[in-house]
C-alpha atoms as a PDB file:
ATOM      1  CA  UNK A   1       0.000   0.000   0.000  1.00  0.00           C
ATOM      2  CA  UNK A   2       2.616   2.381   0.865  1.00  0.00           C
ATOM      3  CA  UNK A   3       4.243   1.964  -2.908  1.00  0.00           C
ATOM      4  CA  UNK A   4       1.039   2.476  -4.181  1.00  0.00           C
ATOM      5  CA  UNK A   5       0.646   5.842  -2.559  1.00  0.00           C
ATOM      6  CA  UNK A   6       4.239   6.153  -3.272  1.00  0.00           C
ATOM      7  CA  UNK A   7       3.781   5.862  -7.087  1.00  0.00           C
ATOM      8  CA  UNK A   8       0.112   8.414  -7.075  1.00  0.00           C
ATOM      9  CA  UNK A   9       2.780  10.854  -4.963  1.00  0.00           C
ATOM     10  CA  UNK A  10       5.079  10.861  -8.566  1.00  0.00           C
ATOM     11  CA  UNK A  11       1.963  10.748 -10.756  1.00  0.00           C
ATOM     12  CA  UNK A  12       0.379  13.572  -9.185  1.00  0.00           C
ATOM     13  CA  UNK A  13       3.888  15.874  -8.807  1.00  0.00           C
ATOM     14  CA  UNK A  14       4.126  15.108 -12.376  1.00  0.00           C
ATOM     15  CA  UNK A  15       0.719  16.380 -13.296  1.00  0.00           C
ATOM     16  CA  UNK A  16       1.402  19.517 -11.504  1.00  0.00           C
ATOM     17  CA  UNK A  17       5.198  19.947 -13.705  1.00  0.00           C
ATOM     18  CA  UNK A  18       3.208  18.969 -16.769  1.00  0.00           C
ATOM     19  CA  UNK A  19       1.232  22.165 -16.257  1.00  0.00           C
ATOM     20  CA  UNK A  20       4.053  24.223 -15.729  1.00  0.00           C
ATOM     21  CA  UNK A  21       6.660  23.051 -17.932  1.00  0.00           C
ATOM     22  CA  UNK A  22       4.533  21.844 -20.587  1.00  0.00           C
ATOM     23  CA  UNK A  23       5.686  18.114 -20.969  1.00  0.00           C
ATOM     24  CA  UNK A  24       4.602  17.068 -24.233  1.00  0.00           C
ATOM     25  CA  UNK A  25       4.044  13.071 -24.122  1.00  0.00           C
ATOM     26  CA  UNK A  26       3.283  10.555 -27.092  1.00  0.00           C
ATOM     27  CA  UNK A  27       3.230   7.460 -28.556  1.00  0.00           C
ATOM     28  CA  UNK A  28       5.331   6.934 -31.542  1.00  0.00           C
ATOM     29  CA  UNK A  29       5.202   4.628 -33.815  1.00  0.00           C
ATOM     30  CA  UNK A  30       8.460   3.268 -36.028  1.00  0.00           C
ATOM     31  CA  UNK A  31       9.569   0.017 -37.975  1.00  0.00           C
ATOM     32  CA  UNK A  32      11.594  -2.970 -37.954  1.00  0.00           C
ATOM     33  CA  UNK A  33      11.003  -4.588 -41.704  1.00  0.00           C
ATOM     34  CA  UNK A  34       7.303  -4.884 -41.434  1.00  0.00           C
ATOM     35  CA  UNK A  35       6.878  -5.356 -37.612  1.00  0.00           C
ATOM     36  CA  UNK A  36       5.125  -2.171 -36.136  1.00  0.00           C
ATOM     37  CA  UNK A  37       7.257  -0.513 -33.008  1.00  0.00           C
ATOM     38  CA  UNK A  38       5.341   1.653 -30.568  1.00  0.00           C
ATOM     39  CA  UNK A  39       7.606   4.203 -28.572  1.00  0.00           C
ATOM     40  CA  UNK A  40       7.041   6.931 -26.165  1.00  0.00           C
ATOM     41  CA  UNK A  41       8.483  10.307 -26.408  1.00  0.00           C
ATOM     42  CA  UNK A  42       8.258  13.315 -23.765  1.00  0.00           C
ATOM     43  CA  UNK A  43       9.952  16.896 -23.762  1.00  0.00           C
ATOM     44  CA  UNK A  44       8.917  19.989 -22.913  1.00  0.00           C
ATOM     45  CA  UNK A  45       7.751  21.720 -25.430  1.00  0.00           C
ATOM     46  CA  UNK A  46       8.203  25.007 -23.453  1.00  0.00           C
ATOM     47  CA  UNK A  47      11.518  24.795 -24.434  1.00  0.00           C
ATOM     48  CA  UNK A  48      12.183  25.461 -28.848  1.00  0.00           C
ATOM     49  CA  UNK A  49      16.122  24.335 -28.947  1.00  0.00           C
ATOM     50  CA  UNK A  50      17.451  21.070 -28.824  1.00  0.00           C
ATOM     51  CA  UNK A  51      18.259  19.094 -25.852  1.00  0.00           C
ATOM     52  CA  UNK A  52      20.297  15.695 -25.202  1.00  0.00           C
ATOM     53  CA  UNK A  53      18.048  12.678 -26.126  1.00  0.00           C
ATOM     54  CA  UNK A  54      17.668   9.565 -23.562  1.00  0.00           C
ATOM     55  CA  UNK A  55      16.974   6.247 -24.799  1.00  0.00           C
ATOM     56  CA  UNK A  56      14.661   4.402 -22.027  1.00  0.00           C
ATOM     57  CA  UNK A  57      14.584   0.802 -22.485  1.00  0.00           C
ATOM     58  CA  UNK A  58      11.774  -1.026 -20.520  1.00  0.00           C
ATOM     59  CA  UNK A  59      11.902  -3.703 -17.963  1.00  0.00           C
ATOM     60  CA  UNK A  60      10.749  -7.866 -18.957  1.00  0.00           C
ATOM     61  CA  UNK A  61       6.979  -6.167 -18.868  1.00  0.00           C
ATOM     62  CA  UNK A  62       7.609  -3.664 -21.744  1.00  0.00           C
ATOM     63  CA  UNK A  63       6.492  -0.106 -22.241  1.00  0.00           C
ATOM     64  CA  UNK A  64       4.365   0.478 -18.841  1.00  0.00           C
ATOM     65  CA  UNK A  65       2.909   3.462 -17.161  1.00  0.00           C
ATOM     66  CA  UNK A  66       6.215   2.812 -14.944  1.00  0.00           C
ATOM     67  CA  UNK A  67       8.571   3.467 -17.502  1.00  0.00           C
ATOM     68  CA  UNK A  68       6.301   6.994 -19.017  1.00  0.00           C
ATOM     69  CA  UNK A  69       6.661   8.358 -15.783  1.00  0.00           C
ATOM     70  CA  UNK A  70      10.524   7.655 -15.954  1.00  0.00           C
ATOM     71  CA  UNK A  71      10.360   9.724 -19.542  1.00  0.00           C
ATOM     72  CA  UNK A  72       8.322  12.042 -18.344  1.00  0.00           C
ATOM     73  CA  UNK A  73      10.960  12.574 -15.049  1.00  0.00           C
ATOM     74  CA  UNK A  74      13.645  13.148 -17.632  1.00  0.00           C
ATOM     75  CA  UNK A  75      11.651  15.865 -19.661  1.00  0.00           C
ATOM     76  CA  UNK A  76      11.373  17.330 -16.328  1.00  0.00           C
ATOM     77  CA  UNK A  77      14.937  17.801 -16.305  1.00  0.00           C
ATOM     78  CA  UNK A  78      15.614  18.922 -20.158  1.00  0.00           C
ATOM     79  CA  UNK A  79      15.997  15.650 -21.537  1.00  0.00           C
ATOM     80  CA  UNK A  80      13.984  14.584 -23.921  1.00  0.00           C
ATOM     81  CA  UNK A  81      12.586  10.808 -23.382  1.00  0.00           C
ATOM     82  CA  UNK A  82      11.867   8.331 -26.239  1.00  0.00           C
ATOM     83  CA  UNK A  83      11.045   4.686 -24.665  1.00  0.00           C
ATOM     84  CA  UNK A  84      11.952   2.170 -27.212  1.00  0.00           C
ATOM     85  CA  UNK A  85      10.105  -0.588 -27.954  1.00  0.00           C
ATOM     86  CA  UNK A  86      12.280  -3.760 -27.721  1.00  0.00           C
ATOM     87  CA  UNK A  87       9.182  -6.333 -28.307  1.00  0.00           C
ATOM     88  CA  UNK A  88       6.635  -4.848 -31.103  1.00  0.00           C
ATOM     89  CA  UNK A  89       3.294  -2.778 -30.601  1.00  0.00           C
ATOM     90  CA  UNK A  90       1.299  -6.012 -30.691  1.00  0.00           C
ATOM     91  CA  UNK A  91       3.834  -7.709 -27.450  1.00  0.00           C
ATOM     92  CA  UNK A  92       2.467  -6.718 -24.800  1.00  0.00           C
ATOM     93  CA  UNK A  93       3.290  -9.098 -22.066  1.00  0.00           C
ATOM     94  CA  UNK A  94      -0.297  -9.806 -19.817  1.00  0.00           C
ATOM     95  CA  UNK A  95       2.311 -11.836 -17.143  1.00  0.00           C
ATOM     96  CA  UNK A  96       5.123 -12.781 -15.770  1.00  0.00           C
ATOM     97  CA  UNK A  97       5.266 -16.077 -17.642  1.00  0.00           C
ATOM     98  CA  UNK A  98       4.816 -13.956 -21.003  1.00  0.00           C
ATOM     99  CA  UNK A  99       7.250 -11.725 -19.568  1.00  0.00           C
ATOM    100  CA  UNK A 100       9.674 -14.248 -19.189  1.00  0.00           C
ATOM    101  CA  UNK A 101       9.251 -15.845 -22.592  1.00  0.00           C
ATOM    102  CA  UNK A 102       9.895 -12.361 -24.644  1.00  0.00           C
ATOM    103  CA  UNK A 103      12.604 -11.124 -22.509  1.00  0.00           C
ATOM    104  CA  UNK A 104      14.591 -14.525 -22.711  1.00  0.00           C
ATOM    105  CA  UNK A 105      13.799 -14.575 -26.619  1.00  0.00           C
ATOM    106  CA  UNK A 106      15.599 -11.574 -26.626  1.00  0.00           C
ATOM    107  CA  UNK A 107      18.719 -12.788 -23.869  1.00  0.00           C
ATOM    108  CA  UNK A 108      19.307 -15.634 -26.653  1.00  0.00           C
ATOM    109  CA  UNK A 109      19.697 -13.408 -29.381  1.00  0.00           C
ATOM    110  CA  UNK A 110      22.055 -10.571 -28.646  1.00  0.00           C
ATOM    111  CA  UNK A 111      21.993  -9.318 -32.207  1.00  0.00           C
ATOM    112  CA  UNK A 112      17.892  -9.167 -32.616  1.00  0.00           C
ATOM    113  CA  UNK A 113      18.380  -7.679 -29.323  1.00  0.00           C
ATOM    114  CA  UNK A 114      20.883  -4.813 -30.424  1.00  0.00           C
ATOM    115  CA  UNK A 115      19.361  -4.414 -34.086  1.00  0.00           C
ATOM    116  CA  UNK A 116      16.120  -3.042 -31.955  1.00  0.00           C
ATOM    117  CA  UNK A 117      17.684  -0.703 -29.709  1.00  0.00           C
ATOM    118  CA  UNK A 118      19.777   0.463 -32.671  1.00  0.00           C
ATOM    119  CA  UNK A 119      16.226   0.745 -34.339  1.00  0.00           C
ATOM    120  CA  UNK A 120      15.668   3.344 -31.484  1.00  0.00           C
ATOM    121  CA  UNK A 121      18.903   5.250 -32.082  1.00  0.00           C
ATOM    122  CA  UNK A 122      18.043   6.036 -35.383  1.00  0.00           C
ATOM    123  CA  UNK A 123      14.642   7.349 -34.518  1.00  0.00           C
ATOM    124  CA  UNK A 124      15.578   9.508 -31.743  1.00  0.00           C
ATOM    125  CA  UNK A 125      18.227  11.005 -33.981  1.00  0.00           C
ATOM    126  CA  UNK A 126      15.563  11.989 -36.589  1.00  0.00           C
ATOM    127  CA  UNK A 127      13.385  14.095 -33.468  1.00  0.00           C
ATOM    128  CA  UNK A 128      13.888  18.138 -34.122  1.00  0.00           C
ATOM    129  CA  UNK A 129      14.339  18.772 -30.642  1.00  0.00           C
ATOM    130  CA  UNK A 130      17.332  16.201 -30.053  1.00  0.00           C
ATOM    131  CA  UNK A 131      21.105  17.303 -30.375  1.00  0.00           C
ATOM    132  CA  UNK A 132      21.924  14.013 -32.290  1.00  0.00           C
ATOM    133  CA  UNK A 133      25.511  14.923 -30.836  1.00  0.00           C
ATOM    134  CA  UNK A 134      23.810  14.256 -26.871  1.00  0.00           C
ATOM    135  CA  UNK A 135      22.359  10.918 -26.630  1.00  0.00           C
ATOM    136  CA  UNK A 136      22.467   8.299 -24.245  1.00  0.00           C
ATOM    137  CA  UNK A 137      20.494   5.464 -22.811  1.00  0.00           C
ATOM    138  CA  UNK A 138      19.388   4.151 -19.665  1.00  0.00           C
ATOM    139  CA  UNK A 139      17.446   0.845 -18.563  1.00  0.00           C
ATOM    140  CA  UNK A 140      15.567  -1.100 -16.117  1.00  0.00           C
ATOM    141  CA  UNK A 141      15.966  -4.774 -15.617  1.00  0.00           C
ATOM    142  CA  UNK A 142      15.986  -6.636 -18.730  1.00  0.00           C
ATOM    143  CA  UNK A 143      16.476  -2.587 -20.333  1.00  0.00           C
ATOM    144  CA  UNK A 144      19.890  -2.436 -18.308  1.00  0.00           C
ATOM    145  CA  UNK A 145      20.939  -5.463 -20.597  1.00  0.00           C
ATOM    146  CA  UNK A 146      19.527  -3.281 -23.490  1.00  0.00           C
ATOM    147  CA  UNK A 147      20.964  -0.596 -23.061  1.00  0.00           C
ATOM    148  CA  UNK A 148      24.432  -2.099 -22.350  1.00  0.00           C
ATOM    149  CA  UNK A 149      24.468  -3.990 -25.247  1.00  0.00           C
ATOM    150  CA  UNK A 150      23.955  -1.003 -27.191  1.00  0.00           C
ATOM    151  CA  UNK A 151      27.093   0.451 -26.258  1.00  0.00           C
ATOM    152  CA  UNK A 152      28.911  -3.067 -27.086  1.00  0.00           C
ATOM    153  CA  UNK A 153      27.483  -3.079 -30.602  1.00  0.00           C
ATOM    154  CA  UNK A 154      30.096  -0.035 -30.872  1.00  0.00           C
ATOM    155  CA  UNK A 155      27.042   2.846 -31.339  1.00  0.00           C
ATOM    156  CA  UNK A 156      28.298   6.273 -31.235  1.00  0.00           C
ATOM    157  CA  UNK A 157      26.347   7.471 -27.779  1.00  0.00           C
ATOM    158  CA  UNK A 158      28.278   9.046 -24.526  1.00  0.00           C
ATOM    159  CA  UNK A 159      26.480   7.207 -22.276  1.00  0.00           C
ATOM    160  CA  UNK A 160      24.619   4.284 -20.820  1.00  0.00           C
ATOM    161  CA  UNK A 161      23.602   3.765 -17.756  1.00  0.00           C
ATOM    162  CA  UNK A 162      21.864   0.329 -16.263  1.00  0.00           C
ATOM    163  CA  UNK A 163      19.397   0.175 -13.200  1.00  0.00           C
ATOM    164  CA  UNK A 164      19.571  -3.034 -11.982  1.00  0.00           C
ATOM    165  CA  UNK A 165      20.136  -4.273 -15.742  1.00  0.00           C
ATOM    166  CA  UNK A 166      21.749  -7.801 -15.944  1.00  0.00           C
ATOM    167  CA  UNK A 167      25.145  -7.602 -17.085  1.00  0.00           C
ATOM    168  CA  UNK A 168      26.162 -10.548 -18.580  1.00  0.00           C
ATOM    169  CA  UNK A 169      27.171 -11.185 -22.494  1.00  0.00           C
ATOM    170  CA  UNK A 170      28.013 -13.589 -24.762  1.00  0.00           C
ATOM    171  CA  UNK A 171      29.918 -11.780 -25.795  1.00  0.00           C
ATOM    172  CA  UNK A 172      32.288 -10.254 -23.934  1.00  0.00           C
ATOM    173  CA  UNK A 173      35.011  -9.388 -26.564  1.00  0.00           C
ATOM    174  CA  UNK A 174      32.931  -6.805 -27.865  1.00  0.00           C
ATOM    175  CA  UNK A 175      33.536  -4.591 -25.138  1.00  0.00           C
ATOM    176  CA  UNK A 176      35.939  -3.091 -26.602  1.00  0.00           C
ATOM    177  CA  UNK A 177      33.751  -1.882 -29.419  1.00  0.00           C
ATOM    178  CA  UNK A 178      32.027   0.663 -26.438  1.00  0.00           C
ATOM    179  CA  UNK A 179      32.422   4.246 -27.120  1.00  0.00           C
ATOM    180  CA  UNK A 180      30.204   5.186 -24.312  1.00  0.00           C
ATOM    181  CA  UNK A 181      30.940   5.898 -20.815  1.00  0.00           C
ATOM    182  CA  UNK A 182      28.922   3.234 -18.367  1.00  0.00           C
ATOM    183  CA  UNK A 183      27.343   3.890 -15.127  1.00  0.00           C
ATOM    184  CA  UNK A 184      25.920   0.763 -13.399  1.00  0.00           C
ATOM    185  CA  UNK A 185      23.746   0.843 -10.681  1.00  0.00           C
ATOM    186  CA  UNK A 186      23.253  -1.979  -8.673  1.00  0.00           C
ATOM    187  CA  UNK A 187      21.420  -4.030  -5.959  1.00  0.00           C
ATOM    188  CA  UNK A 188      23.965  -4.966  -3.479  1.00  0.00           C
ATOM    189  CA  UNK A 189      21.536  -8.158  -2.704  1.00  0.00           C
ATOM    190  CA  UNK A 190      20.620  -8.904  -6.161  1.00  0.00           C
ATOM    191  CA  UNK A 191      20.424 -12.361  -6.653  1.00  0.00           C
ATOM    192  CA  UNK A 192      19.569 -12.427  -9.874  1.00  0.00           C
ATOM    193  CA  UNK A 193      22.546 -10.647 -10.873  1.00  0.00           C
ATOM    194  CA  UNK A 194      25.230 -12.012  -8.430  1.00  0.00           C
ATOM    195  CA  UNK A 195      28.511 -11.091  -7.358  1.00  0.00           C
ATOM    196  CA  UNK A 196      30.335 -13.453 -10.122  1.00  0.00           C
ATOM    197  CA  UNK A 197      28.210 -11.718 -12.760  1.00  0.00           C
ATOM    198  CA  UNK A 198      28.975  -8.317 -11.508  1.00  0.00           C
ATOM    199  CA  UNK A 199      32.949  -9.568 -11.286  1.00  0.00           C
ATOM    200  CA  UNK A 200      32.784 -10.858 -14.794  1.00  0.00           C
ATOM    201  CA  UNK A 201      31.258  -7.344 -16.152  1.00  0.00           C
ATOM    202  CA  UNK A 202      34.292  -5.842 -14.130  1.00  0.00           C
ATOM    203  CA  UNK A 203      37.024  -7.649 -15.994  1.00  0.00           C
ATOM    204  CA  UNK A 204      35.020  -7.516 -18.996  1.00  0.00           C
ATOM    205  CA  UNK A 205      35.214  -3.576 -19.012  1.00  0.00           C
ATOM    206  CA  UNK A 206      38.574  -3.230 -17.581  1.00  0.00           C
ATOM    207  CA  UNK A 207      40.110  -5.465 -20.322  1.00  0.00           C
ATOM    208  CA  UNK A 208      38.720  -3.350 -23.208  1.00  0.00           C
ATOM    209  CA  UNK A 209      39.674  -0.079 -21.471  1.00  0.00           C
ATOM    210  CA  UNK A 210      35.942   1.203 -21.103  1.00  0.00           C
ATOM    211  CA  UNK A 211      35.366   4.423 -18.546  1.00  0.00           C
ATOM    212  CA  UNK A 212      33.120   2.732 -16.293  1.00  0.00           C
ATOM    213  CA  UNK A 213      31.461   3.095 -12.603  1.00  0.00           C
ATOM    214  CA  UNK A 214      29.323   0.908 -10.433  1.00  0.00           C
ATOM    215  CA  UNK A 215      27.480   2.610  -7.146  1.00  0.00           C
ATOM    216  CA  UNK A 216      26.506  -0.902  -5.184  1.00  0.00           C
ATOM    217  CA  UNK A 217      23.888  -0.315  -2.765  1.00  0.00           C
ATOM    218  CA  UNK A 218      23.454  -2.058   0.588  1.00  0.00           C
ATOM    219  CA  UNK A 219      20.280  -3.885   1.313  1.00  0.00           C
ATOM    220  CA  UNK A 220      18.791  -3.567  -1.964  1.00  0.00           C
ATOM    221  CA  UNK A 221      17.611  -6.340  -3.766  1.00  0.00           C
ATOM    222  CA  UNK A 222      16.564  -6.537  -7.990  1.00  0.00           C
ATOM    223  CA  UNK A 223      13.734  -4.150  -8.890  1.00  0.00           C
ATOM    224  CA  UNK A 224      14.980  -1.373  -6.374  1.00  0.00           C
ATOM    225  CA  UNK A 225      13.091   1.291  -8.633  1.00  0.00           C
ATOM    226  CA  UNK A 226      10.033   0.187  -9.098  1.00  0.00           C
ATOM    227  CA  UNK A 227       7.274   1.001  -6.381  1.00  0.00           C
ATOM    228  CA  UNK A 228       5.419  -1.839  -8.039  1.00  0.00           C
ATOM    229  CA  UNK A 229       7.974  -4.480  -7.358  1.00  0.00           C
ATOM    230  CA  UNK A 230       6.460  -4.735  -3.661  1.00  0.00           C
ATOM    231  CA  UNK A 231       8.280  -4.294  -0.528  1.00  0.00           C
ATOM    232  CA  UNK A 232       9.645  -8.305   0.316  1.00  0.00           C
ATOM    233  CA  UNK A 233      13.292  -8.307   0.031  1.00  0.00           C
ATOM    234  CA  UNK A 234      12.686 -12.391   0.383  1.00  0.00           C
ATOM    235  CA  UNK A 235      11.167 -12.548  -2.894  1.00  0.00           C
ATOM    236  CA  UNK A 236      14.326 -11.651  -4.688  1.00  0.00           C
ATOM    237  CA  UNK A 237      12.632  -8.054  -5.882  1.00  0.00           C
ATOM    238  CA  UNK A 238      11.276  -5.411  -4.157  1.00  0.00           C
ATOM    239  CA  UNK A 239      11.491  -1.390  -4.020  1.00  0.00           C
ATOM    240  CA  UNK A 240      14.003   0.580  -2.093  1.00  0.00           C
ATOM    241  CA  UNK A 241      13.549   4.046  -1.754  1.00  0.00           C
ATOM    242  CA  UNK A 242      16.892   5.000  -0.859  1.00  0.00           C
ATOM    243  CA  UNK A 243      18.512   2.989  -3.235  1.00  0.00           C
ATOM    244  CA  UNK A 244      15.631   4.812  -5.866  1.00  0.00           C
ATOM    245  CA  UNK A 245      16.790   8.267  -5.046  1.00  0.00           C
ATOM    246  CA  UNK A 246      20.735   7.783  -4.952  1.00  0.00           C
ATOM    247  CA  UNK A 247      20.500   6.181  -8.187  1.00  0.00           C
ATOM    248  CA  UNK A 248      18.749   8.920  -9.856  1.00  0.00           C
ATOM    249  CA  UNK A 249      21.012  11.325  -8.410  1.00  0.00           C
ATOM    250  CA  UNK A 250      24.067   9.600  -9.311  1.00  0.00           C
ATOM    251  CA  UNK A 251      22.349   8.998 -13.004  1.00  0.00           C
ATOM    252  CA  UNK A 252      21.740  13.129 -12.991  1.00  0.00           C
ATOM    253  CA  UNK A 253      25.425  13.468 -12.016  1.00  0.00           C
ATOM    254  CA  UNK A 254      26.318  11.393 -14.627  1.00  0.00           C
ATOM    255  CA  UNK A 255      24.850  13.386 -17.665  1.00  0.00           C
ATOM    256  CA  UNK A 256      26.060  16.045 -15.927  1.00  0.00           C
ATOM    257  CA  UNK A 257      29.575  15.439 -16.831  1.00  0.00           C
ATOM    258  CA  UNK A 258      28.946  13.662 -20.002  1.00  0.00           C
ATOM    259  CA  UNK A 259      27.033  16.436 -21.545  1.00  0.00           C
ATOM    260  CA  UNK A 260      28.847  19.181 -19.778  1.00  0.00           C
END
């Protein structure tokens, strides 16, 4: 109950920025071949130049109201938001199980994976209010893996930054294909990305060179974002507000210096 409230809290703050800043919000629509992608953009529209552009890749239960408000947080700021759309307008998952399925159709296949979010770089470049020469991307979850991948497929971004993303690769050679700086943030009881996983990602980036940082937070389990992940550590996923706000700040620190 008290994440509930938590989350109406957000919703309604936002409601009141909307009104003063003008967040513009919508769903956009782009291709892969002939399967139908359905993004979500917000920026204020307040503001006429162009601003750095912030890929937001959804969690295992795709574009959500959860993930909007996270756009809509970084229009707040100046960004503008595009969510991409790693499963198709028409996958929409209706549970966990279908959750499950898409997001480990997409875990085996790291180059479907990375030809979608690279789908999504090319159509936040083509927005009139993005400086194509500003973009990064962040992600939740199964987005973390996203977005990190992203970077490995050698795109031309400055930054990524993974919220308690998985971090594991087939391929970790390509590492050194990252032109991106990385910023992981990370669940310092996550066990569904343990310690060896988090080691590996380590050695992975320190053996290509890559500028990375990982902020490890105490107590917090997967999920520490999400007010709808619950409040049972025991599960394996729950919310953490602390762990919610430092990450933001740190991410806000981040683009700070990469877009400086």
């Amino acid at each position: 109950m008290r994440n509930i409230k938590f989350l109406v809290i957000i919703m309604l703050t936002l409601i009141s920025v909307n009104a003063m800043s003008q967040i513009h919000t919508e769903n956009l629509e782009y291709k892969d071949g002939s399967l139908t992608l359905e993004g979500f953009i917000a920026y204020d529209e307040s503001f006429k130049d162009t601003r750095p552009g912030i890929i937001v890749v959804h969690e295992w239960t795709g574009i959500n109201d959860y993930i909007k408000i996270r756009c809509e947080q970084l229009a707040k700021l100046g960004y503008f938001a595009f969510a991409a759309d790693i499963y198709g307008k028409d996958n929409r998952p209706k549970s966990s199980e279908e959750a499950g399925k898409l997001a480990g159709k997409y875990k085996n296949d790291r180059q479907i994976m990375r030809k979608r979010i690279n789908l999504a770089l090319d159509e936040i470049k083509k927005q009139k209010f993005v400086n194509t020469d500003k973009i990064s991307a962040i992600g939740y979850c199964f987005g973390g893996t996203v977005a990190l991948e992203l970077a490995r497929s050698g795109a031309d971004i400055n930054g990524v930054v993974s919220f308690h993303g998985g971090l594991d690769t087939p391929n970790p050679e390509d590492a050194k294909n990252i032109k991106a700086k990385i910023l992981v943030l990370h669940g310092g009881d996550d066990t569904f990305v343990p310690a060896e996983q988090v080691e590996n990602f380590k050695k992975e980036m320190k053996d290509a060179g890559v500028d990375y940082q990982i902020f490890i937070y105490g107590g917090a389990v997967h999920s520490f974002t999400n007010p709808n992940s619950g409040n049972d550590p025991s599960k394996g996923a729950a919310y953490n507000e602390k762990a919610d706000k430092r990450s933001w700040e740190a991410m806000k620190i981040f683009f700070d210096e990469i877009f400086k």
